[in-house]
C-alpha atoms as a PDB file:
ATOM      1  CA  UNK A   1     -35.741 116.000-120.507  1.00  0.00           C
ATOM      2  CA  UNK A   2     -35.726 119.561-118.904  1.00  0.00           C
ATOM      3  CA  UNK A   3     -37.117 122.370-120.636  1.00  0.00           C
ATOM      4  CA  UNK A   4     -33.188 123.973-121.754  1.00  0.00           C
ATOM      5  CA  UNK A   5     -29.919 122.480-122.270  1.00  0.00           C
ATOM      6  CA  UNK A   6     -27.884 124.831-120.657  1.00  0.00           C
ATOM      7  CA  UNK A   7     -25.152 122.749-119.287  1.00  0.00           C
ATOM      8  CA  UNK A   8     -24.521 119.021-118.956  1.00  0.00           C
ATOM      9  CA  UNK A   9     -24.459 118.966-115.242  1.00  0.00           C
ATOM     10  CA  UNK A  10     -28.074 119.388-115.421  1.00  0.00           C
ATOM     11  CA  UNK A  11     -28.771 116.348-117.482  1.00  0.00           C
ATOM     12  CA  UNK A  12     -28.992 112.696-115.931  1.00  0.00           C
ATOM     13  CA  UNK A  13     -27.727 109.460-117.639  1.00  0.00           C
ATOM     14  CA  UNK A  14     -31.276 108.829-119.163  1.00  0.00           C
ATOM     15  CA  UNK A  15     -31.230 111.873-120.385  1.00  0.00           C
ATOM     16  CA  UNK A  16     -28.255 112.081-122.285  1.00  0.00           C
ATOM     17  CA  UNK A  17     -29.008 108.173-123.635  1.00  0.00           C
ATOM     18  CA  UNK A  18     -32.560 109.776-124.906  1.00  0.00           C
ATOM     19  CA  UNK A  19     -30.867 112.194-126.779  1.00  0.00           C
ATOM     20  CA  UNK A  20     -28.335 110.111-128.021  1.00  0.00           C
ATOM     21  CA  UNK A  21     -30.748 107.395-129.596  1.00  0.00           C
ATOM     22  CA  UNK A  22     -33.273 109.911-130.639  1.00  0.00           C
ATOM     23  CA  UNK A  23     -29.649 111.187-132.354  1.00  0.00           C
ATOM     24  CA  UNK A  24     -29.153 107.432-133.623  1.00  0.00           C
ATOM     25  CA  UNK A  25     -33.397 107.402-135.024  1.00  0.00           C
ATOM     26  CA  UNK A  26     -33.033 110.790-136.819  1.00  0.00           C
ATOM     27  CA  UNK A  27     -29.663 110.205-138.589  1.00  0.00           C
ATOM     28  CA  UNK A  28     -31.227 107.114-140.105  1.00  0.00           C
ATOM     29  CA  UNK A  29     -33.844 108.700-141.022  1.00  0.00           C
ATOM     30  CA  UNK A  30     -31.576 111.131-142.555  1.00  0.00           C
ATOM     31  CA  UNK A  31     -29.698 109.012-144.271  1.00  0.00           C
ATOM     32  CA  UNK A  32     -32.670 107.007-146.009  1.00  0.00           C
ATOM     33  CA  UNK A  33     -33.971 110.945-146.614  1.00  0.00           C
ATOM     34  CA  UNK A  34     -37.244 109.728-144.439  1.00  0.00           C
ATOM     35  CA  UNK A  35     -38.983 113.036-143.580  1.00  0.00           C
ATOM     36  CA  UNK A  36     -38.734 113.753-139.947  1.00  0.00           C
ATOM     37  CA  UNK A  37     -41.981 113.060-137.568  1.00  0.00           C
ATOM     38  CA  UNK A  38     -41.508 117.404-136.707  1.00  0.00           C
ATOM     39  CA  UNK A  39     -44.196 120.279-136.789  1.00  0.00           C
ATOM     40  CA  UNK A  40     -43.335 122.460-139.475  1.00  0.00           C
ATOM     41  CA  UNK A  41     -42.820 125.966-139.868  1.00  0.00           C
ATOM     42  CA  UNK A  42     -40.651 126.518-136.130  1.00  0.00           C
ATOM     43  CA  UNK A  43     -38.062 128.985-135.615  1.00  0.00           C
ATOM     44  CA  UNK A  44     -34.923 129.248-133.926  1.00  0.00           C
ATOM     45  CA  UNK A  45     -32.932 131.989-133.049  1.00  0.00           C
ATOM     46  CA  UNK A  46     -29.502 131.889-133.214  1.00  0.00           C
ATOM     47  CA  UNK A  47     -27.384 134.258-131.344  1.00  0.00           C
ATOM     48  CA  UNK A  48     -23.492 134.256-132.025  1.00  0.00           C
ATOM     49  CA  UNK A  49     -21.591 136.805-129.522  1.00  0.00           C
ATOM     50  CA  UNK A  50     -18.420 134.362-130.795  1.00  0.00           C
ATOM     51  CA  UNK A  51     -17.708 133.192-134.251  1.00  0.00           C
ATOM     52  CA  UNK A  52     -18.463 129.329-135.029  1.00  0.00           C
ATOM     53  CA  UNK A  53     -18.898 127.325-138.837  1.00  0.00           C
ATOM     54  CA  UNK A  54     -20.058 123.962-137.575  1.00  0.00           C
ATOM     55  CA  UNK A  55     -22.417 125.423-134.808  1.00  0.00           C
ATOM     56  CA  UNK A  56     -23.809 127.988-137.265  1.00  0.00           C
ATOM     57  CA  UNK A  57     -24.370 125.795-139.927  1.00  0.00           C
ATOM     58  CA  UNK A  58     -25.688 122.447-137.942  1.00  0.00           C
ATOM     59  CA  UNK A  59     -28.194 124.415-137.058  1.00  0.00           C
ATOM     60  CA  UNK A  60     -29.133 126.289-139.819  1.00  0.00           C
ATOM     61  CA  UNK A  61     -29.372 122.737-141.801  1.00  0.00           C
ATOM     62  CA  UNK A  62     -30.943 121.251-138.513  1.00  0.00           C
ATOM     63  CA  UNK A  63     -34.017 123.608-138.657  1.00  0.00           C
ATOM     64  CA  UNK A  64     -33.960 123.140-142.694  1.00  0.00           C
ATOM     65  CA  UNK A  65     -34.288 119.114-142.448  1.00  0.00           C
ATOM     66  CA  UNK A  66     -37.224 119.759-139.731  1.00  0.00           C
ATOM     67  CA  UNK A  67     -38.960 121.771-141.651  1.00  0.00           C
ATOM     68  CA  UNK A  68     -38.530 125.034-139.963  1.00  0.00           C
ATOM     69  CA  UNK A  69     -35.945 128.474-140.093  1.00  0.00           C
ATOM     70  CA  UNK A  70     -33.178 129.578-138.224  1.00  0.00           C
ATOM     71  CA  UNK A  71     -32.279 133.402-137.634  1.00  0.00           C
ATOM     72  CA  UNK A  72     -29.009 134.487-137.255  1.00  0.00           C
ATOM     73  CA  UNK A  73     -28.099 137.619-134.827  1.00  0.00           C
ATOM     74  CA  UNK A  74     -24.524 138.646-134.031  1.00  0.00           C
ATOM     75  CA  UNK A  75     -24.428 141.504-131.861  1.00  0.00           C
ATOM     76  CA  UNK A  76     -24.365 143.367-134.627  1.00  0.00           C
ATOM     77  CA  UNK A  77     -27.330 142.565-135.607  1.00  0.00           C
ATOM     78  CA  UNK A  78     -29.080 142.618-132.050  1.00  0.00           C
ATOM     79  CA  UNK A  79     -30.037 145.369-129.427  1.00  0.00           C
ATOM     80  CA  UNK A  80     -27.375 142.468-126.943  1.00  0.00           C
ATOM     81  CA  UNK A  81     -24.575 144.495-128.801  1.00  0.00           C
ATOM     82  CA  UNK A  82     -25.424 147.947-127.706  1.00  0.00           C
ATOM     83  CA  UNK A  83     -26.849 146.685-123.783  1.00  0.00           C
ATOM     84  CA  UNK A  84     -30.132 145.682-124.329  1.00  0.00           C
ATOM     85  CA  UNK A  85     -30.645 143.701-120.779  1.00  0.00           C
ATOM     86  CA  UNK A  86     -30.352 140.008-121.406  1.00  0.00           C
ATOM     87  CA  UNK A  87     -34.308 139.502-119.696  1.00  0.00           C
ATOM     88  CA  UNK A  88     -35.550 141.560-122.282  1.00  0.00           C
ATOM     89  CA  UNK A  89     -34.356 140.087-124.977  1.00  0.00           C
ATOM     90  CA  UNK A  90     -35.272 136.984-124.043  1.00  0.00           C
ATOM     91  CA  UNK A  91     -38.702 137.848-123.770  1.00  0.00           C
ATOM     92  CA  UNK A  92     -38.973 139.966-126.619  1.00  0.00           C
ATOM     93  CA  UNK A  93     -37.566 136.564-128.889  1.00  0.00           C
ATOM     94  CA  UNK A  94     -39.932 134.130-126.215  1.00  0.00           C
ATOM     95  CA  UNK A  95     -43.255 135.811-127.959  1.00  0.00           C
ATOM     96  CA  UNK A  96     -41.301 135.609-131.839  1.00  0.00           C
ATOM     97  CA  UNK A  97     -39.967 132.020-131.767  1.00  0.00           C
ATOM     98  CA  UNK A  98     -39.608 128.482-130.858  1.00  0.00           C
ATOM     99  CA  UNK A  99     -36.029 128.312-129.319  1.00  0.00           C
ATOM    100  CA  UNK A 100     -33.315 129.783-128.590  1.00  0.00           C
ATOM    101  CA  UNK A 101     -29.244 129.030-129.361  1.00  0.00           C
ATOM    102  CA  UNK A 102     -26.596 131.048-127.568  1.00  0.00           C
ATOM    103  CA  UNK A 103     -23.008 130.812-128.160  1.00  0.00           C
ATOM    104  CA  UNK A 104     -21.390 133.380-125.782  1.00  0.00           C
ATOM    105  CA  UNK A 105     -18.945 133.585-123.297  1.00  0.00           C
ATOM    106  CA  UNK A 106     -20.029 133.915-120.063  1.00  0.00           C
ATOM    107  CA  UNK A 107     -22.157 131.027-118.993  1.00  0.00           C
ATOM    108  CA  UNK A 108     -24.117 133.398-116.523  1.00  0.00           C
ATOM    109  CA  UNK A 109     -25.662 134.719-120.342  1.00  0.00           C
ATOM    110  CA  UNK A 110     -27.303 131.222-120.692  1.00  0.00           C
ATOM    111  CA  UNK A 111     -28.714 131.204-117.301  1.00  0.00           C
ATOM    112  CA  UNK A 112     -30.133 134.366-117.181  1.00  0.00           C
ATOM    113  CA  UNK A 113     -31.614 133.772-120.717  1.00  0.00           C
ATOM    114  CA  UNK A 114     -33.219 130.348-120.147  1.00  0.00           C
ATOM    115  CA  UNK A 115     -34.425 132.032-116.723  1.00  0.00           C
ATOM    116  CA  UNK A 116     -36.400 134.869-118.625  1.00  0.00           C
ATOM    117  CA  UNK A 117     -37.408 132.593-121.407  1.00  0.00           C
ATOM    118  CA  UNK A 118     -40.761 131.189-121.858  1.00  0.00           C
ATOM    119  CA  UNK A 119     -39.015 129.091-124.644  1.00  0.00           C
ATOM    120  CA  UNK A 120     -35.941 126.413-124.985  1.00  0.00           C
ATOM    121  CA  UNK A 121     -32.748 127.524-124.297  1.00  0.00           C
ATOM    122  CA  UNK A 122     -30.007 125.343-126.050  1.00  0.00           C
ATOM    123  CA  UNK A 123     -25.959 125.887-124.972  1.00  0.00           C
ATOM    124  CA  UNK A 124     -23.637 126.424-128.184  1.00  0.00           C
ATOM    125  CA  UNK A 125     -20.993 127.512-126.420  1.00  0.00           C
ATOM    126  CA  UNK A 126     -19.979 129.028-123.254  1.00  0.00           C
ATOM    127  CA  UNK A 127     -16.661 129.434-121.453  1.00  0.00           C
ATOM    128  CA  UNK A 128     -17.794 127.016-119.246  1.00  0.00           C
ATOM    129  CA  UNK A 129     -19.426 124.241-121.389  1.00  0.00           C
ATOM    130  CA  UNK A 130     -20.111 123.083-124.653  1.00  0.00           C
ATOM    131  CA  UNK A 131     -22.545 120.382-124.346  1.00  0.00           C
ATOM    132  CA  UNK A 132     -24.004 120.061-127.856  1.00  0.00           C
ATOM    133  CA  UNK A 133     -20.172 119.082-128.779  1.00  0.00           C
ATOM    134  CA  UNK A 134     -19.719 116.422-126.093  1.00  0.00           C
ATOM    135  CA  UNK A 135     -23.020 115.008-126.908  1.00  0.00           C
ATOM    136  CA  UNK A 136     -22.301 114.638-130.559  1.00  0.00           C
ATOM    137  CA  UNK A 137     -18.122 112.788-128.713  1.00  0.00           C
ATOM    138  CA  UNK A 138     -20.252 110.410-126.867  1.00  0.00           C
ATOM    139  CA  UNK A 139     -22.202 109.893-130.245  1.00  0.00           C
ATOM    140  CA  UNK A 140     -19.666 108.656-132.297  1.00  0.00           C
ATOM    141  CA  UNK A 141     -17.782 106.872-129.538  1.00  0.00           C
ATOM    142  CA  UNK A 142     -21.126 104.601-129.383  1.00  0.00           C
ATOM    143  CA  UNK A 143     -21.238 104.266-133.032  1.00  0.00           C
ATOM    144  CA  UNK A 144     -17.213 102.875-133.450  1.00  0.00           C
ATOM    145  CA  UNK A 145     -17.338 101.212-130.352  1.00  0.00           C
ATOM    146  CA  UNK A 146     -20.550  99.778-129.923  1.00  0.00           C
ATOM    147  CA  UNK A 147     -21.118 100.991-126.379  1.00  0.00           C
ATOM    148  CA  UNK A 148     -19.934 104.215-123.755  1.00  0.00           C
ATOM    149  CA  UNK A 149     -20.098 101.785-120.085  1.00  0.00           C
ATOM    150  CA  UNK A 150     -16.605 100.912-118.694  1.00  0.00           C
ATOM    151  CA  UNK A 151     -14.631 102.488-122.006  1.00  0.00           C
ATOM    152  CA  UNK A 152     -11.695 104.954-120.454  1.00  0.00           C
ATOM    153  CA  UNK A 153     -11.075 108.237-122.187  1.00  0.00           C
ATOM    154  CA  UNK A 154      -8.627 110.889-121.981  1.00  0.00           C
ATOM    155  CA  UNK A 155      -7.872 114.401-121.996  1.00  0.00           C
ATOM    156  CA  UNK A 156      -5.014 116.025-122.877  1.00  0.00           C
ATOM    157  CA  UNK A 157      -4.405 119.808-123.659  1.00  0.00           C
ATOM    158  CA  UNK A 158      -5.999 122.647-121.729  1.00  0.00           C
ATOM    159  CA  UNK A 159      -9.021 122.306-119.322  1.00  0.00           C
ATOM    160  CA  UNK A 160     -11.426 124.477-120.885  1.00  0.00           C
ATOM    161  CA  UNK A 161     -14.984 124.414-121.763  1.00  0.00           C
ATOM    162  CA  UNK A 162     -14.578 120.840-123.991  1.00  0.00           C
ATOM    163  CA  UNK A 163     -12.393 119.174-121.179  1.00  0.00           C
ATOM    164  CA  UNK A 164     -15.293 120.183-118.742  1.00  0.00           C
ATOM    165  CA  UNK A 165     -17.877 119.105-120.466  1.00  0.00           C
ATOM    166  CA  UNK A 166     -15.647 115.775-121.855  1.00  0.00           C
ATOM    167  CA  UNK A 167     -15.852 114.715-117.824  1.00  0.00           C
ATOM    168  CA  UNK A 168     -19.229 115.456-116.851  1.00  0.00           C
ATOM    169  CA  UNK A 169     -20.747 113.934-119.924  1.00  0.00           C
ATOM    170  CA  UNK A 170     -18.280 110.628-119.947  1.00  0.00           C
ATOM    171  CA  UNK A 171     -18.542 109.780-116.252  1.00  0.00           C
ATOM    172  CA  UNK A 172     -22.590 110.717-116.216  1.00  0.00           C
ATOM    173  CA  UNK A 173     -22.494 108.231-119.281  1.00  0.00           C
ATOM    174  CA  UNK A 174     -20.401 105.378-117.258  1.00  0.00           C
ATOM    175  CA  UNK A 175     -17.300 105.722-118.610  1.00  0.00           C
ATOM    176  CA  UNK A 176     -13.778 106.572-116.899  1.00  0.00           C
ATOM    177  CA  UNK A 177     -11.879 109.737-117.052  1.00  0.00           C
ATOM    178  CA  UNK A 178      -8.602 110.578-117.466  1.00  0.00           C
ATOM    179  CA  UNK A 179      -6.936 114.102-117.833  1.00  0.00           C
ATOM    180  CA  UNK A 180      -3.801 115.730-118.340  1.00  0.00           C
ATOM    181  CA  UNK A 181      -3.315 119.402-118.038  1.00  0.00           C
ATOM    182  CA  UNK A 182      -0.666 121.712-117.146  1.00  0.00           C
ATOM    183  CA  UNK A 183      -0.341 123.084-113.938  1.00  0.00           C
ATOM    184  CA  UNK A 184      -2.858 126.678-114.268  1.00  0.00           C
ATOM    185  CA  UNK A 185      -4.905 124.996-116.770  1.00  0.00           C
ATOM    186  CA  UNK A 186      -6.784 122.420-114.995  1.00  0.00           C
ATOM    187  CA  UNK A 187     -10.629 122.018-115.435  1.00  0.00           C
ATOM    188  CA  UNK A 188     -13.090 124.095-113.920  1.00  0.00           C
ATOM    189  CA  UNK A 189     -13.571 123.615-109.533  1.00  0.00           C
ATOM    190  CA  UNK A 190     -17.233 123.400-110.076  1.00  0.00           C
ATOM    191  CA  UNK A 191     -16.432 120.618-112.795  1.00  0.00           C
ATOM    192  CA  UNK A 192     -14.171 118.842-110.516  1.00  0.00           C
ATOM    193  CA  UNK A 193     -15.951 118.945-107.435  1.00  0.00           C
ATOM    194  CA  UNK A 194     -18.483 116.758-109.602  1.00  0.00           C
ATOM    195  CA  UNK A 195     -16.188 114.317-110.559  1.00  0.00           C
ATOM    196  CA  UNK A 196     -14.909 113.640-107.223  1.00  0.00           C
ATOM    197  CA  UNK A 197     -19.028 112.721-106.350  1.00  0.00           C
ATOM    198  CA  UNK A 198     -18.940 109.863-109.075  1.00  0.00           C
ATOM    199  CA  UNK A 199     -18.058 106.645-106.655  1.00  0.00           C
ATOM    200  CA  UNK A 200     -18.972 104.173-109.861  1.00  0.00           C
ATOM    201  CA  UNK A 201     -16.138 105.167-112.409  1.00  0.00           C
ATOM    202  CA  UNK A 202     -12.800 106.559-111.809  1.00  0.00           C
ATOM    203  CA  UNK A 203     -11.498 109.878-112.853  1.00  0.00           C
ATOM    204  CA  UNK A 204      -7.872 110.528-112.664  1.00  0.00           C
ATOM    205  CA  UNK A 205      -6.448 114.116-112.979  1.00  0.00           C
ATOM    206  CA  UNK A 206      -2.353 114.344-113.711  1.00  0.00           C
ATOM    207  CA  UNK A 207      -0.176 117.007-115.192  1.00  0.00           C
ATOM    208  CA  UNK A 208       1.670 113.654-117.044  1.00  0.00           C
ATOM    209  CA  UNK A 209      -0.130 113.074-121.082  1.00  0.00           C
ATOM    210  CA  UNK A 210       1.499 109.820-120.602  1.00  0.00           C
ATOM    211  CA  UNK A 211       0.055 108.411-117.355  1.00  0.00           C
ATOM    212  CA  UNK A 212      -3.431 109.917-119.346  1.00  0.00           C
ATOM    213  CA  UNK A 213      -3.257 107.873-122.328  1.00  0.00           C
ATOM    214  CA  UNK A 214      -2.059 104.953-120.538  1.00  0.00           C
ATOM    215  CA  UNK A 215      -4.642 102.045-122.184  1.00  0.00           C
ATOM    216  CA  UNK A 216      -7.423 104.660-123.118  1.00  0.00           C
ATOM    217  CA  UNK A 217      -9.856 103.627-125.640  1.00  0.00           C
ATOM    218  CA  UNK A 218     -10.688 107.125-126.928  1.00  0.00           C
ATOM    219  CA  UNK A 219      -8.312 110.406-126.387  1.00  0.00           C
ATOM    220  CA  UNK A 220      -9.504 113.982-126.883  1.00  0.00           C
ATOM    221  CA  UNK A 221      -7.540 117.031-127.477  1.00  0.00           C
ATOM    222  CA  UNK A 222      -8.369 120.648-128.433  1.00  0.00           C
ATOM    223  CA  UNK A 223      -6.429 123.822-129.146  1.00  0.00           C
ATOM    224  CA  UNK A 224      -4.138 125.300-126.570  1.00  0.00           C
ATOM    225  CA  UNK A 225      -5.766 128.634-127.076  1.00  0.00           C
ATOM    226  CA  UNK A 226      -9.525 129.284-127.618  1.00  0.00           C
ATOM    227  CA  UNK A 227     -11.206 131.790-128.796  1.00  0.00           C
ATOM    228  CA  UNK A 228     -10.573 134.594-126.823  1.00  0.00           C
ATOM    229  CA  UNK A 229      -6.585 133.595-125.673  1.00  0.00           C
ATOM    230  CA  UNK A 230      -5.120 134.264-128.738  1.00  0.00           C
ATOM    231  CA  UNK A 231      -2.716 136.738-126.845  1.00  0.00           C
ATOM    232  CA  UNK A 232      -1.549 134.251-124.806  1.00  0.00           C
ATOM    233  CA  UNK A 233      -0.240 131.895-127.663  1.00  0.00           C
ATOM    234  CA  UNK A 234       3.193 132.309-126.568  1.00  0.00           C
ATOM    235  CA  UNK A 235       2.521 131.785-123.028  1.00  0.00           C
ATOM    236  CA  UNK A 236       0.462 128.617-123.655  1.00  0.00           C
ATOM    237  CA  UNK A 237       2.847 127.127-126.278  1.00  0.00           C
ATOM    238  CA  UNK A 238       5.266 126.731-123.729  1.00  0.00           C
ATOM    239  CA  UNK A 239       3.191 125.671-121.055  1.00  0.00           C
ATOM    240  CA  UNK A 240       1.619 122.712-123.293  1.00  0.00           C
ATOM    241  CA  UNK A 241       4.805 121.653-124.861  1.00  0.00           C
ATOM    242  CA  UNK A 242       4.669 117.748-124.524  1.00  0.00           C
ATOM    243  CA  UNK A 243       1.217 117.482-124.628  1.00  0.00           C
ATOM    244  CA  UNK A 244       0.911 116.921-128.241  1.00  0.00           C
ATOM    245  CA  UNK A 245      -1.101 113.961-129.372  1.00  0.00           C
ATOM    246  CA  UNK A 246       1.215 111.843-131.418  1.00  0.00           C
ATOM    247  CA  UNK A 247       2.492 108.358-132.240  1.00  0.00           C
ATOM    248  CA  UNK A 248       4.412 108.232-129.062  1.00  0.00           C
ATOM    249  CA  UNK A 249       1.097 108.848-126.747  1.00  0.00           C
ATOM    250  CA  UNK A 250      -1.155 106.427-128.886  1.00  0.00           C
ATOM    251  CA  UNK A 251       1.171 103.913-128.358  1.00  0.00           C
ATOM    252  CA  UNK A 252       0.495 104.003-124.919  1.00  0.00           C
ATOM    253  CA  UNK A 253      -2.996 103.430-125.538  1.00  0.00           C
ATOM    254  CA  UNK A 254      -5.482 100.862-126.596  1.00  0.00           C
ATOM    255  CA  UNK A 255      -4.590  99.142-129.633  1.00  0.00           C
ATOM    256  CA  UNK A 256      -8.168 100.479-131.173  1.00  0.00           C
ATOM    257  CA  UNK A 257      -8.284 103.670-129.934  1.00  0.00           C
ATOM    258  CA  UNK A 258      -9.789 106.354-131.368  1.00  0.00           C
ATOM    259  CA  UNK A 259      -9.373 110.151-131.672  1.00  0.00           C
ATOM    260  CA  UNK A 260     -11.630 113.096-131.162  1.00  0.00           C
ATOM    261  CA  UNK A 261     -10.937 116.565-132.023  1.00  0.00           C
ATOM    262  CA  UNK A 262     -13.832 119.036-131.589  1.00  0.00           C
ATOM    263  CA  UNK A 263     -11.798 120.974-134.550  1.00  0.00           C
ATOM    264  CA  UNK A 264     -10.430 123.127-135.698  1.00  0.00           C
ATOM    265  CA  UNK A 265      -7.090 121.633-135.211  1.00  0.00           C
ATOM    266  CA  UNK A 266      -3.716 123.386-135.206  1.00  0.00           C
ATOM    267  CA  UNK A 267      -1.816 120.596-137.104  1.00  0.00           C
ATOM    268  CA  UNK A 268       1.816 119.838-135.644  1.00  0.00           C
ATOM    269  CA  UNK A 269       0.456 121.923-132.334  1.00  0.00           C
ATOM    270  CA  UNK A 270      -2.170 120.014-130.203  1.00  0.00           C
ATOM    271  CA  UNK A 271      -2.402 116.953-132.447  1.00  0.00           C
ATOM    272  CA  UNK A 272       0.721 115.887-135.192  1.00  0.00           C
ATOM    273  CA  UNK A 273      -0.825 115.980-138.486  1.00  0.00           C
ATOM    274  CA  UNK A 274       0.196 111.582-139.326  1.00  0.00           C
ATOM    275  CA  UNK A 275      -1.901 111.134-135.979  1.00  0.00           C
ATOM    276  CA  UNK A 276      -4.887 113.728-137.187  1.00  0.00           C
ATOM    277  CA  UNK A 277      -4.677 112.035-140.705  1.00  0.00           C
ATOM    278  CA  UNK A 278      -4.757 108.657-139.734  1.00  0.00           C
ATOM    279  CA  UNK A 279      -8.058 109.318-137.549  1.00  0.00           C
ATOM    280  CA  UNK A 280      -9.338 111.823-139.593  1.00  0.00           C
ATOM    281  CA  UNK A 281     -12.877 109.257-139.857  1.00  0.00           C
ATOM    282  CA  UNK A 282     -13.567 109.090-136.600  1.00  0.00           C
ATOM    283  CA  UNK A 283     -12.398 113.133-136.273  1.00  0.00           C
ATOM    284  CA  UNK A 284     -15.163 114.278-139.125  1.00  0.00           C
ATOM    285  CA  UNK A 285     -17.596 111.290-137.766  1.00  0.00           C
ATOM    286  CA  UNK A 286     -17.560 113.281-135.109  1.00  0.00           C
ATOM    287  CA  UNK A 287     -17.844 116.742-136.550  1.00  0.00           C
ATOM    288  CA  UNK A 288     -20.938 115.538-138.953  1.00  0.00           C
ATOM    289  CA  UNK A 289     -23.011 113.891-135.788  1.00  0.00           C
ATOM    290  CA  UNK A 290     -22.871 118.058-134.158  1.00  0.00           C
ATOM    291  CA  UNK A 291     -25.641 118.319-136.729  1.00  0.00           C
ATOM    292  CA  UNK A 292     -27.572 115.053-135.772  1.00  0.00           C
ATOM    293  CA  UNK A 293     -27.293 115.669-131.837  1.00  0.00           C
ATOM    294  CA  UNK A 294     -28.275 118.807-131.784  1.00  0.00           C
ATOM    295  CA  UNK A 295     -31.473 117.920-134.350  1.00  0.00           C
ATOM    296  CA  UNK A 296     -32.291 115.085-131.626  1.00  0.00           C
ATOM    297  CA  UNK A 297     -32.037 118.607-128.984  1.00  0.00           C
ATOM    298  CA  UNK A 298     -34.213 120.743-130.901  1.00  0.00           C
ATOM    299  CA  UNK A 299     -36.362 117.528-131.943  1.00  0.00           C
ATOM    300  CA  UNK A 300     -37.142 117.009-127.865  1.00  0.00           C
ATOM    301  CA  UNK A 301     -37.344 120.314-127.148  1.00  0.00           C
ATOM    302  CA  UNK A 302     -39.577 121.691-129.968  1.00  0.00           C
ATOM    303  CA  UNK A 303     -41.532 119.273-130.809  1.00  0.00           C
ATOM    304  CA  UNK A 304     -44.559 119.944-129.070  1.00  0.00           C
END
């Protein structure tokens, strides 16, 4: 595995799988409260330029069960909030710490950090990508269904940083893609010009939910507006209206398929609150494997 995780385009199939089962060895040891194989006493710093509570506090516990500490810096609380230059900083925190965790908005930030950094960079969040989430998606889609090769999964809602992500990771793990987004709210280029590379699964881009869900085994959704959009509510509520996941699209799917929801979910918006509730397992399956992903991350990363 590369030194940072800075977006999933950079990772290769084996890569992701290591992660994944080093995922699958440390929540068992977890669970049997086994004391993780780790060096003890390593820091992370975590820097939050936008508001999280599963990102913050995965990783806070992460570094706890490991053995270590986790800083937290918003730019409040850092010299990045009044201009420091993003090469200083990171290698002014390169000679304090162990790793690194950004969750920003610009995916340029991550870049430029990992470049400067003589330690691991790890991806919270960016505009562009949010790998730790996807990786903890394909994570829980392995543990209901026994396997990621040849399931199909879909999209539906707005093709931001979890829809991008959502295709690179799926198709990279051999699964097929399907997407439905409005027209203006497709996924990024850079994220499609991938997709159309992969010759060994399909990926199928519509502006139709229903041609989308059409005998998926797993369908995603998110909010229409991220953080960030809130001012365009309005605007996006109409644009996404019929894109709700409810008993009329999971009909149209497999008969066992599941639901993901990064969260958190606008009930009776993005998702209808019977579907939400009757997948809420597989929905907070999902949320508590963020924490044992992104342990298996920092485990690779840090561990020498």
């Amino acid at each position: 595995m590369k030194k940072d995780l800075k977006k999933l385009l950079d990772l290769s199939k084996d890569d992701i799988l290591l992660i994944l089962n080093t995922a699958e060895k440390l929540k068992a040891e977890w669970k049997e409260r086994r004391k993780h194989d780790f060096p003890p006493n390593k820091t992370l710093v975590m820097i939050f330029e936008k508001n999280s509570t599963r990102t913050r506090v995965s990783f806070e516990v992460t570094m706890t069960h490991l053995g270590g500490h986790a800083i937290f810096l918003s730019n409040a609380d850092s010299q990045l909030g009044r201009g420091e230059p993003i090469k200083d900083t990171a290698r002014v925190l390169s000679r304090y710490c162990d790793a690194i965790m950004i969750r920003t908005f610009g995916q340029d930030v991550v870049e430029e950090l990992a470049e400067w950094s003589t330690v691991p960079v790890i991806n919270g969040l960016t505009d562009f990508e949010h790998p730790c989430q996807l990786l903890a998606d394909l994570m829980t889609i392995r543990e209901h269904k026994g396997k990621l090769e040849g399931l199909k999964v879909c999209w539906i809602g707005d093709g931001n940083n979890v829809a991008n992500s959502l295709i690179v990771g799926c198709l990279k793990s051999g699964m097929n893609v399907s997407a439905a987004c409005p027209d203006g709210y497709t996924p990024d280029k850079q994220i499609l010009d991938f997709a159309a590379t992969v010759t060994d699964y399909s990926f199928e881009l519509t502006n139709d939910p229903k041609i989308a869900a059409k005998d998926a085994d797993v369908i995603f959704t998110d909010v229409w507006a991220s953080m960030g959009q809130e001012e365009e509510m309005a605007k996006r509520q109409k644009a996404f209206a019929g894109y709700q996941v409810n008993e009329e699209i999971l009909a149209l799917a497999n008969p066992k398929c599941m639901i993901q929801h990064c969260l958190p979910a606008h009930k009776g918006e993005e998702i209808s609150e019977e579907v939400f509730e009757k997948h809420a397992d597989e929905i907070f399956d999902e949320a508590e494997n963020r924490l044992h992903v992104q342990k298996a991350v920092l485990y690779l990363l840090m561990k020498n």
